[in-house]
N, C-alpha and C. Protein backbone atom coordinates (compact mmCIF):
# COMPACT_ATOMS: atom_id res chain seq x y z
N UNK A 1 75.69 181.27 66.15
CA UNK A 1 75.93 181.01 67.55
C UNK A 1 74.89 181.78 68.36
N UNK A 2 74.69 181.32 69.14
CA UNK A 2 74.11 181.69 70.49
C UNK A 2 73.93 182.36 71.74
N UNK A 3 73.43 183.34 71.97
CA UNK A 3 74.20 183.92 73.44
C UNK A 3 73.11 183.62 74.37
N UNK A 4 72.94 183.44 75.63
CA UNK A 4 71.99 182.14 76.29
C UNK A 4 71.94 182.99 77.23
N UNK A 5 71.51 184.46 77.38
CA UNK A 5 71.78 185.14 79.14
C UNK A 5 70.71 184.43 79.70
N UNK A 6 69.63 184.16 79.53
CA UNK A 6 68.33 183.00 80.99
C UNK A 6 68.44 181.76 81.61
N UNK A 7 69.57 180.89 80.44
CA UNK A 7 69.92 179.68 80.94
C UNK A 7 71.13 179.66 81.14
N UNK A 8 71.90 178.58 81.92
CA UNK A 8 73.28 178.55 81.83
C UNK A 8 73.34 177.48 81.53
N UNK A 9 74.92 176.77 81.00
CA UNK A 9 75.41 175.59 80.38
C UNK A 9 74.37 174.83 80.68
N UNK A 10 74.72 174.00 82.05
CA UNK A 10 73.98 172.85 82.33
C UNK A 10 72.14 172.75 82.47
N UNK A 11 72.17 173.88 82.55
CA UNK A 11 70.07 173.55 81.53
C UNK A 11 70.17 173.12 80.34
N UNK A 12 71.40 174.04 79.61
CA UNK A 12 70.91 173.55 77.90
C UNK A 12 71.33 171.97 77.86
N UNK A 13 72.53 171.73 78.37
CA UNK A 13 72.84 170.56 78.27
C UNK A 13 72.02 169.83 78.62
N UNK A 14 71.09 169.81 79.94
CA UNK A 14 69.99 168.76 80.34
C UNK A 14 68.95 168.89 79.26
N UNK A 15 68.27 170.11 78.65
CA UNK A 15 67.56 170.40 77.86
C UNK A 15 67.75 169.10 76.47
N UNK A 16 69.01 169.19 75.86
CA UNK A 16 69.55 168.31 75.10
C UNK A 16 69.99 167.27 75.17
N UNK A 17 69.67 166.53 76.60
CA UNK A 17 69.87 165.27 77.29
C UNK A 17 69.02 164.60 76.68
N UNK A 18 67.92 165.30 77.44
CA UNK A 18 66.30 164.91 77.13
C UNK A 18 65.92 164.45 75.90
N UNK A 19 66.44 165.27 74.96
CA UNK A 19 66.32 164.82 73.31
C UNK A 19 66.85 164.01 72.89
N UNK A 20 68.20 163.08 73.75
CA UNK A 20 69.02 161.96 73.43
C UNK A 20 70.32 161.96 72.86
N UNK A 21 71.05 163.50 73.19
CA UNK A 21 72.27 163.63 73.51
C UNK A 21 72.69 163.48 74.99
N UNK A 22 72.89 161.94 74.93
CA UNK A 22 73.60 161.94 76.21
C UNK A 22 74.99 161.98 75.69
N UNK A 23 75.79 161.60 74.89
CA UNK A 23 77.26 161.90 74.76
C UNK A 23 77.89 163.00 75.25
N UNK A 24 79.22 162.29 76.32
CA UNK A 24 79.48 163.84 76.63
C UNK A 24 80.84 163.97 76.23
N UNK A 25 81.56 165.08 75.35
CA UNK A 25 83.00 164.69 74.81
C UNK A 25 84.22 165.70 75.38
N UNK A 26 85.14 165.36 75.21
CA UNK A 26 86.22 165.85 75.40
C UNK A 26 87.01 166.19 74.23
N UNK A 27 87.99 167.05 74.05
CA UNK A 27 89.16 167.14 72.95
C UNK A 27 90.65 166.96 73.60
N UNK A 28 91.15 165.31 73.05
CA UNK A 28 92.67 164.85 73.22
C UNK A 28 93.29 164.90 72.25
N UNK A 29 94.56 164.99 71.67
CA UNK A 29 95.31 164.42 70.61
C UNK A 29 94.80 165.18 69.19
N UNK A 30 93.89 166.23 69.08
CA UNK A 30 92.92 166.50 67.92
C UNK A 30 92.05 165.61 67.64
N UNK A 31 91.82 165.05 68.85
CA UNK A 31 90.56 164.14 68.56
C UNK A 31 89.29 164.41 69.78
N UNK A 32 87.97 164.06 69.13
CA UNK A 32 86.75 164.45 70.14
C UNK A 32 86.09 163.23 70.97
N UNK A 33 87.01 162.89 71.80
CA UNK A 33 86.57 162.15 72.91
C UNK A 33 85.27 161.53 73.16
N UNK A 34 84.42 160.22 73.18
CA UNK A 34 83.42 160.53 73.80
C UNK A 34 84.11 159.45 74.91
N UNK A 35 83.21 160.17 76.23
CA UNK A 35 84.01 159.71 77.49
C UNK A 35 83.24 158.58 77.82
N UNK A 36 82.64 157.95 77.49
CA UNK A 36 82.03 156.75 77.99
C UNK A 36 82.64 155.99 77.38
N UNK A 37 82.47 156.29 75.61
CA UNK A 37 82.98 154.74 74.98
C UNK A 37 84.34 154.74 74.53
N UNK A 38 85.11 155.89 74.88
CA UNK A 38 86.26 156.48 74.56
C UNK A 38 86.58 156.19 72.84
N UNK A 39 85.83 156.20 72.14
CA UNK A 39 85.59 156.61 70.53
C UNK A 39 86.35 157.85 70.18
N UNK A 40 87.09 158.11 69.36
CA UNK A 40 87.65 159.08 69.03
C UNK A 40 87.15 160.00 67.66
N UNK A 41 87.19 160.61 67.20
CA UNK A 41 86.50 161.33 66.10
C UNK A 41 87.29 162.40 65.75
N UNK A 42 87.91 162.31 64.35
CA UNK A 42 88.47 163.25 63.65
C UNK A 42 87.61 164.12 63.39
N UNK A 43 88.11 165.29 63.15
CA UNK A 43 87.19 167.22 63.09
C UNK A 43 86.20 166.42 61.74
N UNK A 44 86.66 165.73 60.62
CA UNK A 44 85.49 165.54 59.53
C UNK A 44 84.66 164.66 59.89
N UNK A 45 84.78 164.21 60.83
CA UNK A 45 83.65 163.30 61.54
C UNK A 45 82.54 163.44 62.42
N UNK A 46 82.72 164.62 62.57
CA UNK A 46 81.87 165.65 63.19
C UNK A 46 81.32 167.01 62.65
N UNK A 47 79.56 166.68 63.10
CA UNK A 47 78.76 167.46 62.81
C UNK A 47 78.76 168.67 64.01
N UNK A 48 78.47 170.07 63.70
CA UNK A 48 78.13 170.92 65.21
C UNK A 48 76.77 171.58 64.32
N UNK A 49 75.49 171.00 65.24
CA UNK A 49 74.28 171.18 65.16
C UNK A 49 74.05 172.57 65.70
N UNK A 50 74.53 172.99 66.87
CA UNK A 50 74.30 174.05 67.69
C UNK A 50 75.49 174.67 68.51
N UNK A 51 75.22 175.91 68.43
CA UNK A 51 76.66 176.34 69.76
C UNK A 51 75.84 177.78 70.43
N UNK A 52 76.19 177.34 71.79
CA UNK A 52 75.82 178.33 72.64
C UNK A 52 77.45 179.53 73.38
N UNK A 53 76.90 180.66 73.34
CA UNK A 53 78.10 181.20 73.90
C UNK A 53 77.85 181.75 75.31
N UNK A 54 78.71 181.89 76.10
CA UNK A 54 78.40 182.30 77.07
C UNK A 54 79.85 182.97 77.86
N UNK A 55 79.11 184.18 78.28
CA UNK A 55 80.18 185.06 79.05
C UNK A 55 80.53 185.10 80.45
N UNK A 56 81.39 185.23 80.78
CA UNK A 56 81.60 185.51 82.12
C UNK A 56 80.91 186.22 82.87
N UNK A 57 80.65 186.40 84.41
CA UNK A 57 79.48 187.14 84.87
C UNK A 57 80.80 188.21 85.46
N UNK A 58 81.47 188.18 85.75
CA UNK A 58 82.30 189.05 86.21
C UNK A 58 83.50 189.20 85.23
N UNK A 59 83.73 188.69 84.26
CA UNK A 59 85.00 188.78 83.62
C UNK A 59 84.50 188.85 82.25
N UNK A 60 83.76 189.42 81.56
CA UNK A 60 83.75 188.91 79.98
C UNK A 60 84.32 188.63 79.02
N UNK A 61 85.73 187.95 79.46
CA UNK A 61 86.93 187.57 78.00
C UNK A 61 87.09 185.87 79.22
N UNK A 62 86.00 185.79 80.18
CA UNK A 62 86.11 184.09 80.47
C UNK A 62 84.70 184.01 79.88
N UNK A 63 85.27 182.95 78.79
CA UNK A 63 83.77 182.52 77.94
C UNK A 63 83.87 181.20 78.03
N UNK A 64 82.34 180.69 77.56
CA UNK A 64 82.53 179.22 77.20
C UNK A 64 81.66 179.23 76.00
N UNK A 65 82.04 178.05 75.30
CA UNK A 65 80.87 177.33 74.31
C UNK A 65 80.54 176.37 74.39
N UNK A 66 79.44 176.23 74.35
CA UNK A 66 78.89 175.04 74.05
C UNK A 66 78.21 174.10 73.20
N UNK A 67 79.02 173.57 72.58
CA UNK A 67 78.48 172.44 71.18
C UNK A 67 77.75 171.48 71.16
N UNK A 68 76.52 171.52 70.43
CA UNK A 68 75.80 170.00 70.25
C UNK A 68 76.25 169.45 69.01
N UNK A 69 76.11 168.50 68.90
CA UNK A 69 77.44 167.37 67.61
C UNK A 69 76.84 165.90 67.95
N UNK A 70 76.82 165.74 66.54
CA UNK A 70 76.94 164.86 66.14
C UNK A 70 77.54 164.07 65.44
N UNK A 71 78.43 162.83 65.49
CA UNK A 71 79.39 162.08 64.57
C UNK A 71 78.48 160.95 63.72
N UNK A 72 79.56 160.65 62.64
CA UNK A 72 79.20 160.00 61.58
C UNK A 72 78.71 158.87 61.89
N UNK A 73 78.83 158.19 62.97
CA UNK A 73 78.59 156.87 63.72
C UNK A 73 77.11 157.44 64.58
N UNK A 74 76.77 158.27 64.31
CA UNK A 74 75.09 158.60 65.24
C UNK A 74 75.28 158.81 66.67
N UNK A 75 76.08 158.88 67.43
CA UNK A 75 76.23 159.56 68.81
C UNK A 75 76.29 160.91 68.78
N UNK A 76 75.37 161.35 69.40
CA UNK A 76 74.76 162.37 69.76
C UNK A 76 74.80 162.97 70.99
N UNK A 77 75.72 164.14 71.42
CA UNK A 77 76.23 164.88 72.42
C UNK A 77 76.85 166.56 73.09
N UNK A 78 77.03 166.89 73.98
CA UNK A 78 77.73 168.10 73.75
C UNK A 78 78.89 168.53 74.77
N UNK A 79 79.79 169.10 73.90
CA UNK A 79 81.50 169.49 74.52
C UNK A 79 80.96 171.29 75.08
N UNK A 80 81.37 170.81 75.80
CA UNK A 80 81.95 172.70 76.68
C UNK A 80 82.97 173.12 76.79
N UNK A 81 83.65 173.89 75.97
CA UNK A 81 85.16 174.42 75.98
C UNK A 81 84.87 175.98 76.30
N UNK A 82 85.96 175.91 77.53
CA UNK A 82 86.27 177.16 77.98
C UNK A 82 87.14 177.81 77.11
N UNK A 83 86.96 179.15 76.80
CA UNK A 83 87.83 179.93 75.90
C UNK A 83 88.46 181.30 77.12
N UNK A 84 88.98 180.99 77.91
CA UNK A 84 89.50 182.10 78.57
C UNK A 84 90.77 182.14 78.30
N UNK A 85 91.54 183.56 79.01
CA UNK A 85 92.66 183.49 78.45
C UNK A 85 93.74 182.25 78.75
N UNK A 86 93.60 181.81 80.01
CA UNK A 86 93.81 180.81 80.58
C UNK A 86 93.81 179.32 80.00
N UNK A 87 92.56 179.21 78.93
CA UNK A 87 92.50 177.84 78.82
C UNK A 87 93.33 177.64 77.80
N UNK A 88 93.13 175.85 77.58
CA UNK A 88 94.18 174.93 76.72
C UNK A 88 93.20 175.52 75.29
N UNK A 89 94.24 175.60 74.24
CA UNK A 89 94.00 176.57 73.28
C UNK A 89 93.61 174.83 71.74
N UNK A 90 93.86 173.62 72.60
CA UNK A 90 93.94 172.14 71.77
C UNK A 90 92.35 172.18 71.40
N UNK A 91 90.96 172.39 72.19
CA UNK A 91 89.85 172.60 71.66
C UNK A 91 89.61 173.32 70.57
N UNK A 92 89.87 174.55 71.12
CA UNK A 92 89.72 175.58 70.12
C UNK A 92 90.02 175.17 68.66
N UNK A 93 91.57 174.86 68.02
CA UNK A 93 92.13 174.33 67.35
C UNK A 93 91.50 173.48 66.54
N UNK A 94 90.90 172.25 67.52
CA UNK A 94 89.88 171.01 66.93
C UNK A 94 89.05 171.43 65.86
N UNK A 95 88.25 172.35 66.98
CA UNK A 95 86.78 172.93 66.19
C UNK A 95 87.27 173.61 65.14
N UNK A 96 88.20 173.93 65.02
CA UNK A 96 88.64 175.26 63.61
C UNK A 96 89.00 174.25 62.55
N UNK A 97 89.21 172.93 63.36
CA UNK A 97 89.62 172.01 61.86
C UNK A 97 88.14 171.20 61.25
N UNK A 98 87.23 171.60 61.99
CA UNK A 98 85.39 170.90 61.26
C UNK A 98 85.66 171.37 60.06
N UNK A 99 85.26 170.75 59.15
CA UNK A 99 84.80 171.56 57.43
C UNK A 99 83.26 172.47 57.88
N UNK A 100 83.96 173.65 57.14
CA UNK A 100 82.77 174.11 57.57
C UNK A 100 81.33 173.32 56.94
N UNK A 101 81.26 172.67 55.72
CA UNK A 101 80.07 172.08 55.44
C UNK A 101 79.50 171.25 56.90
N UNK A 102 80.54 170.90 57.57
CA UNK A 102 80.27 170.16 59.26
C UNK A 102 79.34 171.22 59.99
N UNK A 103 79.00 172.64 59.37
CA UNK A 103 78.62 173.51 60.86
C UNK A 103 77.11 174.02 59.87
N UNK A 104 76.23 172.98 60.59
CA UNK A 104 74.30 173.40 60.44
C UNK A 104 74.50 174.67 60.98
N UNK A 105 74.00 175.86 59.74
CA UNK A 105 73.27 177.15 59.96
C UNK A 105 71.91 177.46 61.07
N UNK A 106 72.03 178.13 62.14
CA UNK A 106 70.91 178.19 62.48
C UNK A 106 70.06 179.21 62.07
């Protein structure tokens, strides 16, 4: 993983636009959303190429991550899940169910 203090989310994400992750996903039901074609994707159906972490500027236990992924079907995209204490804990969960063979070493 990643810790990104020069950029924030939405550079990397445009950064990885550019390269032809436009997919942008969500996590419903234990499944990974993509919001355009509303495709669903079980955790083994998904690749996580990259993850960026990022801390709060005033709070450092409000984090986010950010995943680039890819599914078995070739859409190519990235999820931002907030991990604060606050957030819905159903992301988190998702990602813990990838096989890890699903998670490229950087």
């Amino acid at each position: 993983m990643k810790n990104e203090f020069t950029k924030n989310e939405k550079e990397i994400i445009d950064e990885y636009q550019k390269k032809g992750y436009k997919a942008t996903y969500r996590v419903d039901h234990m499944k990974l959303i993509d919001l355009n074609t509303k495709i669903g994707y079980s955790p083994e159906n998904v690749t996580i190429l990259e993850e960026y972490r990022f801390e709060g500027m005033s709070n450092p236990s409000d984090m986010s991550i950010l995943y680039i992924v890819e599914t078995t079907d070739g859409s190519k995209g990235t999820v931002l899940a907030n991990y604060s204490p606050s957030s819905n804990i159903e992301t988190a969960e998702f990602f813990k169910e990838i096989p890890e063979e699903n998670y490229l070493k950087n």
